[in-house]
Protein backbone atom coordinates (compact mmCIF):
# COMPACT_ATOMS: atom_id res chain seq x y z
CA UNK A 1 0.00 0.00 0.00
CA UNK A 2 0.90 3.69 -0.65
CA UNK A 3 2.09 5.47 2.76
CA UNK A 4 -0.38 7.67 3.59
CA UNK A 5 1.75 11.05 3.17
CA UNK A 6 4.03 9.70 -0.11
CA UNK A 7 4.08 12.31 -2.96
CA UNK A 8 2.39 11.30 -6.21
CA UNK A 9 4.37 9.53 -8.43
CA UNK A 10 4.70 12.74 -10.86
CA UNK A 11 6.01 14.72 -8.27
CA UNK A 12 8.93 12.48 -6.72
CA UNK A 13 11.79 13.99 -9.09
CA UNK A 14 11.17 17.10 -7.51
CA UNK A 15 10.61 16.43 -4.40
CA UNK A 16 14.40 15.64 -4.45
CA UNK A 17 15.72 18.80 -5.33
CA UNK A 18 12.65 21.18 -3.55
CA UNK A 19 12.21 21.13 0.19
CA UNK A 20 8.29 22.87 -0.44
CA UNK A 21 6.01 22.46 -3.51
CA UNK A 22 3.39 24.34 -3.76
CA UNK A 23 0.73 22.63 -6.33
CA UNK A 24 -2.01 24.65 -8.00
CA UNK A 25 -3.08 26.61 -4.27
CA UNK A 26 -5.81 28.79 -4.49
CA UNK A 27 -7.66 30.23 -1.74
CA UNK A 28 -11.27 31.99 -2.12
CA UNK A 29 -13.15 34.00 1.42
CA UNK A 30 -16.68 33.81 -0.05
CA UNK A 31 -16.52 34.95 -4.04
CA UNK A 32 -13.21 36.44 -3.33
CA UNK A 33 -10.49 34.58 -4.74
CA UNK A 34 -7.10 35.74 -2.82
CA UNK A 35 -4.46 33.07 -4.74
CA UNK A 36 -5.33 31.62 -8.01
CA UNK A 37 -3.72 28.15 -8.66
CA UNK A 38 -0.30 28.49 -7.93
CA UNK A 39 2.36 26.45 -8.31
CA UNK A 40 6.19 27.02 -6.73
CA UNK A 41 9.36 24.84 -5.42
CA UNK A 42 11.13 26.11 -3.14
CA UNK A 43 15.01 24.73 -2.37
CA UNK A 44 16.34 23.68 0.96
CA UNK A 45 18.42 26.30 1.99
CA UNK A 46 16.92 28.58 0.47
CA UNK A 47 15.87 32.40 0.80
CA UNK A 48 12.94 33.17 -1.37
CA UNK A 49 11.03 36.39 -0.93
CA UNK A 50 7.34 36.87 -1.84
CA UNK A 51 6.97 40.63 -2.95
CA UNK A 52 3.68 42.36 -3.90
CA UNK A 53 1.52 44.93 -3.19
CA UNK A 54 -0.89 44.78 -0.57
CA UNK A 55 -3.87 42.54 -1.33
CA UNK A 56 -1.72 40.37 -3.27
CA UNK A 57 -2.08 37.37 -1.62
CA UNK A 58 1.46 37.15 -0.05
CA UNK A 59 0.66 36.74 3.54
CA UNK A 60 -2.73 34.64 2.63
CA UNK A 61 0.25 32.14 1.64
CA UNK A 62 2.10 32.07 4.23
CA UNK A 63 -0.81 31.11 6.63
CA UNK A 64 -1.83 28.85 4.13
CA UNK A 65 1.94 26.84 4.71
CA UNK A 66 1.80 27.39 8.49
CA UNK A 67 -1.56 26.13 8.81
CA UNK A 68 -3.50 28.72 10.20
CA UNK A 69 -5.82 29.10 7.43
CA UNK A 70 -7.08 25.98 4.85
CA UNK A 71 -6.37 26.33 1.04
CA UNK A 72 -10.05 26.18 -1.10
CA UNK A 73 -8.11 23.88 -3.64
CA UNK A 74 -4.85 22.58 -4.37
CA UNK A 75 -1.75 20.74 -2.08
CA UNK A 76 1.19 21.56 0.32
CA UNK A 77 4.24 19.02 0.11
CA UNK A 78 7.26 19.53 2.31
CA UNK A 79 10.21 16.60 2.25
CA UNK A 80 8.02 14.02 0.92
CA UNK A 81 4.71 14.49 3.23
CA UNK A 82 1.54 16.30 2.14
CA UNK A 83 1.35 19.80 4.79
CA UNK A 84 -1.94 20.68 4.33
CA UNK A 85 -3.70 17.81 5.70
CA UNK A 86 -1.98 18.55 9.30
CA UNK A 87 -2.21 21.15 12.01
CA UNK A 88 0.12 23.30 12.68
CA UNK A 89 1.70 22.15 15.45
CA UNK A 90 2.75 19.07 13.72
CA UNK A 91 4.69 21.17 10.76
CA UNK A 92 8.13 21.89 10.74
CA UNK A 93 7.57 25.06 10.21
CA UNK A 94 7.45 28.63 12.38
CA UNK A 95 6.66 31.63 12.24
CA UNK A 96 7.73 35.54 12.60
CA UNK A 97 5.42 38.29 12.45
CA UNK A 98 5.51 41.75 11.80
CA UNK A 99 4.55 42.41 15.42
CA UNK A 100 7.02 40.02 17.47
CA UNK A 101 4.26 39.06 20.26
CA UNK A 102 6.85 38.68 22.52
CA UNK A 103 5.82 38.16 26.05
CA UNK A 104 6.41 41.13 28.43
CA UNK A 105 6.28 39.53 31.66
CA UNK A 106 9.12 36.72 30.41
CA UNK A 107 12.70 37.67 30.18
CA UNK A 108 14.32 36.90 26.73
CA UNK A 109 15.57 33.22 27.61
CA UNK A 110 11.88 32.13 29.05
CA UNK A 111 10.36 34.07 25.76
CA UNK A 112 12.51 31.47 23.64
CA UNK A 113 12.07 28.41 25.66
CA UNK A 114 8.37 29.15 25.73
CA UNK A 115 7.59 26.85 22.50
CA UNK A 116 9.66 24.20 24.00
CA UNK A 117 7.52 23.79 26.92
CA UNK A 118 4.63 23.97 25.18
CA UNK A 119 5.62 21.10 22.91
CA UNK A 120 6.63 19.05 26.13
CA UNK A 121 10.28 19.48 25.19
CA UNK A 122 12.48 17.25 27.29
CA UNK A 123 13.37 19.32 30.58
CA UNK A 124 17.29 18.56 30.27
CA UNK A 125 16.99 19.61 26.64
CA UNK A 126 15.60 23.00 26.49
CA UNK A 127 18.32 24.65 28.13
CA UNK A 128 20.89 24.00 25.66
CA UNK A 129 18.77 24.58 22.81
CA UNK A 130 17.84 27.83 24.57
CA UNK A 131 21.72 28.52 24.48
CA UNK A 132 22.36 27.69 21.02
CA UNK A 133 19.32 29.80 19.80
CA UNK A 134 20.09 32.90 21.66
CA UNK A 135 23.59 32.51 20.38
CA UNK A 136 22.75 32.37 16.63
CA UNK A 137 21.07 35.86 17.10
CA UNK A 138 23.90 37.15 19.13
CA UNK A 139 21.60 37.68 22.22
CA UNK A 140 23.41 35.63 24.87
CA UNK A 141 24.31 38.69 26.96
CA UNK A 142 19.98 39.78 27.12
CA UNK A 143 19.06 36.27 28.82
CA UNK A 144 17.78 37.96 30.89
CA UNK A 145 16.30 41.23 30.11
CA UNK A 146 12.67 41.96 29.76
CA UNK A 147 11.63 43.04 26.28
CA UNK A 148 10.82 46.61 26.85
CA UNK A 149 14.31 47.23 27.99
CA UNK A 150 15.11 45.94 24.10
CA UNK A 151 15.70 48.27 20.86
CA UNK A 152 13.30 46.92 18.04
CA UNK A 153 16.11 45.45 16.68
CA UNK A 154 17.06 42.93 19.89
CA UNK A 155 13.54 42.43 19.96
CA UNK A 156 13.33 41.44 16.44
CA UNK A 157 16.57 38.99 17.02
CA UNK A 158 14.63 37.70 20.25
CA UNK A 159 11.48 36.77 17.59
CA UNK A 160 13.86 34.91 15.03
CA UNK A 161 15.55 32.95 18.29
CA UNK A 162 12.32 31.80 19.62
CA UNK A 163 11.42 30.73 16.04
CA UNK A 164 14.71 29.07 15.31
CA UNK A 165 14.52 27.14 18.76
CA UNK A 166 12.15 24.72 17.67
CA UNK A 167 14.33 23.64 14.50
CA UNK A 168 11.85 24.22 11.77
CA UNK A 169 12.69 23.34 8.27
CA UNK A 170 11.36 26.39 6.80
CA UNK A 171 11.28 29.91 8.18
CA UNK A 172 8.65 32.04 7.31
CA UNK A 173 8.68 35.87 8.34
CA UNK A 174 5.81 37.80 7.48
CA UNK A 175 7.56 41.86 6.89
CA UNK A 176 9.68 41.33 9.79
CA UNK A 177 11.59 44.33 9.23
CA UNK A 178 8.63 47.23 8.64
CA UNK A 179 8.64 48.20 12.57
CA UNK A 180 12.45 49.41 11.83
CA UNK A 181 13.31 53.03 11.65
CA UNK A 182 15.36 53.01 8.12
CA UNK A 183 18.95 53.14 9.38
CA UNK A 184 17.94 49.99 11.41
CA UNK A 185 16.28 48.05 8.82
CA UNK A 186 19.06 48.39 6.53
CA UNK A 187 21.57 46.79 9.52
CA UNK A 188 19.00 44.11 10.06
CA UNK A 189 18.61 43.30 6.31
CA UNK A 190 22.39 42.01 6.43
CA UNK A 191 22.29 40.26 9.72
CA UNK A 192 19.75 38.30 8.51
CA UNK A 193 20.91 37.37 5.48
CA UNK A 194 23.99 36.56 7.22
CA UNK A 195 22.16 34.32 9.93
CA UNK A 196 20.14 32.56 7.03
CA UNK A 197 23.70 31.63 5.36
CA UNK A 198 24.93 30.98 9.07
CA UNK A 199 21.87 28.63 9.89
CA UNK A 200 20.69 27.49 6.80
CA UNK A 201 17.25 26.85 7.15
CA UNK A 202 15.17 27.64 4.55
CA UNK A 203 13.25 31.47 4.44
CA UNK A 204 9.74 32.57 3.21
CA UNK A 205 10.11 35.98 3.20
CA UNK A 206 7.14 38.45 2.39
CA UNK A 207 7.58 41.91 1.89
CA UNK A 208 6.09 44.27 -0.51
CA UNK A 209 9.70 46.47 0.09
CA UNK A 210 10.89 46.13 -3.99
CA UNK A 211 14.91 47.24 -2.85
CA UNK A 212 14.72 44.78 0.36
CA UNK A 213 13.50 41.94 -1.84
CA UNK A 214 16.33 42.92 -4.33
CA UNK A 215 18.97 42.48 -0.91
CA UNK A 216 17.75 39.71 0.40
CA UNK A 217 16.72 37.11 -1.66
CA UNK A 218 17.91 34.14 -3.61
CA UNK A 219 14.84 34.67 -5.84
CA UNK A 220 11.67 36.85 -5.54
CA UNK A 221 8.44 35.35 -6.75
CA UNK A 222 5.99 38.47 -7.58
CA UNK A 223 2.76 38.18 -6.73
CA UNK A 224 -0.47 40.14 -8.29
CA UNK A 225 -3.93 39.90 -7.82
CA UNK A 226 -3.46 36.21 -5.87
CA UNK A 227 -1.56 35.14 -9.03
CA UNK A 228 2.44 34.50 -9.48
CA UNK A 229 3.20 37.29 -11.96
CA UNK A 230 7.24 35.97 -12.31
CA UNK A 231 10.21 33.77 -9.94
CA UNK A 232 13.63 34.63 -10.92
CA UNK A 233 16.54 36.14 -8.95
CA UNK A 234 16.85 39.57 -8.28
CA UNK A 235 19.47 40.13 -11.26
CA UNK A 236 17.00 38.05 -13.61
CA UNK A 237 13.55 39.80 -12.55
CA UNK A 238 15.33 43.43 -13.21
CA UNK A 239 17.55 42.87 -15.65
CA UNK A 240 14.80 40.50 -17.91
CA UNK A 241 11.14 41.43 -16.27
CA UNK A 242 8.76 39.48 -18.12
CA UNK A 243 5.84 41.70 -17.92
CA UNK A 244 5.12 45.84 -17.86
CA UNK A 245 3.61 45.29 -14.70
CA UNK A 246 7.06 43.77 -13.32
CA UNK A 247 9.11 46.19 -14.94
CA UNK A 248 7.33 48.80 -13.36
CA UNK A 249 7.03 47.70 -9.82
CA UNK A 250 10.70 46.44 -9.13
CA UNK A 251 12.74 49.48 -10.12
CA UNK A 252 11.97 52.55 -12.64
CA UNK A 253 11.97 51.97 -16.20
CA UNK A 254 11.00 53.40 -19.83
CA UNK A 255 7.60 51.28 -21.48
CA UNK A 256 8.29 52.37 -25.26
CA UNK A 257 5.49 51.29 -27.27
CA UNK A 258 7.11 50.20 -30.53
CA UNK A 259 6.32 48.49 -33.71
CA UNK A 260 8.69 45.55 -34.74
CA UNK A 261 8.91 45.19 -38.55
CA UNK A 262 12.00 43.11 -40.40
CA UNK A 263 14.00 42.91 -37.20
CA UNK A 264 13.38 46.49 -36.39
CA UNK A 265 11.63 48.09 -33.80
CA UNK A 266 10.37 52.03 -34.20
CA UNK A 267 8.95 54.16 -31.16
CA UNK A 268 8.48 57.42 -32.31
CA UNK A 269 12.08 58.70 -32.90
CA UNK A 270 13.99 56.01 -32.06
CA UNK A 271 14.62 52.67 -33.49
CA UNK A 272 16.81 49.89 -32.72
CA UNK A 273 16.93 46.07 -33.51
CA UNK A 274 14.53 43.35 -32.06
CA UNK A 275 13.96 39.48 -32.29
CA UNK A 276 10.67 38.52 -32.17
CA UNK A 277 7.32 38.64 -34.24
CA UNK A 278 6.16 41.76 -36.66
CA UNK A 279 3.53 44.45 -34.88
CA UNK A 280 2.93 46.28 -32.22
CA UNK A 281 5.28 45.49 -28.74
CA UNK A 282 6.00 46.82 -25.40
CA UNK A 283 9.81 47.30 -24.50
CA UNK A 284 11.18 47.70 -20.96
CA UNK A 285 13.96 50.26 -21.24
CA UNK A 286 15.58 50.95 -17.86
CA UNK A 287 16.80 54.82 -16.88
CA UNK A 288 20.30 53.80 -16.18
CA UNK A 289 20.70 51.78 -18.93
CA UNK A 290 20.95 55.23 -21.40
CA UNK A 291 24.13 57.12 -20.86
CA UNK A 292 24.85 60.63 -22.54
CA UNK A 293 27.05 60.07 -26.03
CA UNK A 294 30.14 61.74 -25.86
CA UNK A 295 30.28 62.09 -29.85
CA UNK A 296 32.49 63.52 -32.73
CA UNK A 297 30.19 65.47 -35.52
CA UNK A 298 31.16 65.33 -39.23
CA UNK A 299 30.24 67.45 -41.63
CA UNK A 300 26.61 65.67 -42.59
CA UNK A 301 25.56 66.10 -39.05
CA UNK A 302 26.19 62.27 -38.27
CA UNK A 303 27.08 61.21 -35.04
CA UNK A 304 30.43 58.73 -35.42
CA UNK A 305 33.20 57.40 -32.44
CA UNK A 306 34.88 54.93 -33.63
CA UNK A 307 34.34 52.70 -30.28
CA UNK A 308 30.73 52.38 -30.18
CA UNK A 309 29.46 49.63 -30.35
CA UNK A 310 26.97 48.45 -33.30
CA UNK A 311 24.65 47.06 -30.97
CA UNK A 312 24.69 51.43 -29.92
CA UNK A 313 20.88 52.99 -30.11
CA UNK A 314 21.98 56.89 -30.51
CA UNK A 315 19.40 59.84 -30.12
CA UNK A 316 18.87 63.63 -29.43
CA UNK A 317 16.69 64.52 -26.94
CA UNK A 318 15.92 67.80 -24.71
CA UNK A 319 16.28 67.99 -21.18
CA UNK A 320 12.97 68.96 -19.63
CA UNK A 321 14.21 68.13 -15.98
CA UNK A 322 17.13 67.17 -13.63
CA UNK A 323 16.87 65.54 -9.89
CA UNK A 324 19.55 65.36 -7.92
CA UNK A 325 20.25 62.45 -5.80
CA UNK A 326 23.41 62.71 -4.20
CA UNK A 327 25.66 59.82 -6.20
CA UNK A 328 23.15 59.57 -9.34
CA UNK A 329 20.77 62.43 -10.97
CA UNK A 330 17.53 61.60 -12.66
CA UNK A 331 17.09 63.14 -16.12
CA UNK A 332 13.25 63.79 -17.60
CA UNK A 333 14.09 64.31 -21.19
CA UNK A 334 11.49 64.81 -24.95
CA UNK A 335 12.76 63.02 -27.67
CA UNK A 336 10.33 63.79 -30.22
CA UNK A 337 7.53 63.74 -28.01
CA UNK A 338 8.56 60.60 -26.37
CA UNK A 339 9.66 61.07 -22.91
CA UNK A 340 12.35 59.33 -21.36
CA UNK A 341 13.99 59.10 -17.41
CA UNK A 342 17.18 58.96 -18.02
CA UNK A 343 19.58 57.72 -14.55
CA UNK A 344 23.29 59.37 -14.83
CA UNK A 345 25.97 59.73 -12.69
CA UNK A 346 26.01 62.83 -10.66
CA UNK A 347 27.67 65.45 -13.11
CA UNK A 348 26.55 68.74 -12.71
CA UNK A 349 23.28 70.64 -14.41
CA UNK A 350 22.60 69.99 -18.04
CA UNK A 351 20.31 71.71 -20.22
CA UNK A 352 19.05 72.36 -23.79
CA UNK A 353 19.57 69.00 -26.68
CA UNK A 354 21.92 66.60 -25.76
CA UNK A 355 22.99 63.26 -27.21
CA UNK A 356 22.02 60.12 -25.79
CA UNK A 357 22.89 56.53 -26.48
CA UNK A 358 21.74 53.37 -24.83
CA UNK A 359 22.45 48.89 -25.78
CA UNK A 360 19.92 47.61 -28.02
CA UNK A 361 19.48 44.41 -25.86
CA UNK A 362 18.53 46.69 -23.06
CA UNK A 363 15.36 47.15 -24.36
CA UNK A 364 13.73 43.92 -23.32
CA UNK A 365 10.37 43.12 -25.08
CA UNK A 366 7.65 42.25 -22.10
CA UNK A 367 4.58 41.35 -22.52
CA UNK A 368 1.39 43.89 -21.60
């Protein structure tokens, strides 16, 4: 007989490789659906970040793994055994909240041993793990202070320990960070990346912070509207967004409506070469990929340097704007009637036509 908990047949090559597959999950409250059938692997060792806006479904997923809420249709497999079907308490699995809940009237060692007890931990066993907890998060020296004598960041480290304590495979932290002041959160950001490395146990991570997703993770799966818009890794989500909507919402970037004809696509006054099918398409063009075009003029009025490259998309446009920003400045500029943001190096104030240039394979055709 098939064990109760084995993985389908289908699924057993991946179950090697993934420590969590997520199988068609969708989750409906009434005629709202919040996640719409999807499907993700997640790695041991891991540090995956869900990132979306709010009312994406990001956080409806994460108490769909932990068990506090039950998924309207589709499975939960972790290491061979279907999640769904059990309670909480019987997952591998913990979680760490925005607010850290910790308890005021325990000191920090009883807040992390409180799980332990609760799970009947044996008695000669929870002090060690206590130990080794508190000294992951570099809290040995707080065993005994009382939370409110903690910064938000201690506290924070407190949350993760109490968490980590109880061994889970997989970590999931629900915008751990968002209580930080910003000086804070940035600090925290690389301590816990460090401590996943350090540990490594497998992270959930939900944020809807586009430049902390970019720090943090291994890969960022984008959720919108309860469905999995694209997974990649940071580089491969900015650098190649699939979609407008992705190419809009991690980072700044130029939508150029173009049409492609013969290899060659035409927005207005520019025009560079594209793969892909004839008509109408929408390229991702990001600010800092354009650069000004330090340029020789002949007599026809033809822009030539002999170390361009061909692959070199040259235009004129007119500055309409400039925005400082201490290392970088932000350039609004017309070309044509087209307007472009244009991220430079901070140089000074510019003004009046200048000469532009930017890679024709950093225009990436997305789709709308």
């Amino acid at each position: 007989m098939k064990p109760a908990h084995a993985i389908p047949p289908s699924h057993n090559v991946e179950a090697v490789a993934s420590l969590l597959q997520i199988r068609s999950l969708a989750k409906r409250f009434g005629a709202h659906e919040v996640l719409k059938a999807i499907s993700l692997d997640i790695a041991s060792g891991e540090f995956i970040t869900l990132l979306g806006e709010s009312g994406s479904g990001k956080t409806t997923m994460l108490r769909l793994i932990a068990g506090f809420e039950q998924p309207s249709s589709g499975e939960i497999w972790m290491n061979g055994e279907r999640l769904d079907t059990l309670p909480p308490y019987k997952r591998r699995v913990n979680t760490v909240f925005q607010q850290y809940a910790l308890f005021p009237h325990l000191n920090v060692r009883d807040n992390v041993a409180y799980g332990l007890r609760v799970t009947n931990a044996p008695g000669g066993e929870v002090g060690a793990r206590v130990n080794d907890a508190l000294s992951m998060v570099k809290m040995d020296a707080f065993a005994s202070a009382r939370p409110a004598t903690l910064s938000g960041g201690q506290q924070q480290r407190v949350a993760l320990a109490r968490a980590l304590v109880n061994r889970p495979l997989l970590l999931l932290l629900d915008e751990p960070l968002s209580a930080l002041d910003a000086n804070l959160r940035k600090q925290m950001q690389s301590e816990l990346k460090s401590l996943q490395r350090e540990v490594g146990i497998t992270f959930l991570f939900v944020t809807h912070d586009q430049e902390e997703a970019m720090a943090l993770s291994d890969r960022i799966a984008l959720l919108r509207n309860g469905a999995l818009e694209q997974i990649a890794s940071p580089r491969e989500i900015y650098s190649r967004p699939a979609t407008a909507y992705t190419a809009q919402f991690i980072g700044q970037t130029n939508l150029l409506h173009a049409q492609v004809h013969v290899g060659s696509a035409t927005c207005g006054a520019l025009r560079w070469p594209a793969a892909g099918p004839d008509g109408a398409a929408l390229f991702s063009l990001r600010p800092e990929a354009i650069r000004l075009h330090g340029h020789v003029a002949n007599n026809g009025g033809e822009f030539r340097n002999p170390e361009n490259s061909v692959d070199d998309v040259r235009f004129s446009a007119v500055i309409k704007q400039q925005l400082y920003g201490g290392a970088s400045e932000l350039l609004e500029v017309n070309c044509g009637g087209q307007l472009l943001r244009v991220k430079l190096a901070a140089r000074g104030p510019l003004s009046g036509m200048q000469d532009f240039l930017f890679l024709a394979t950093d225009a990436v055709r997305v789709a709308e």
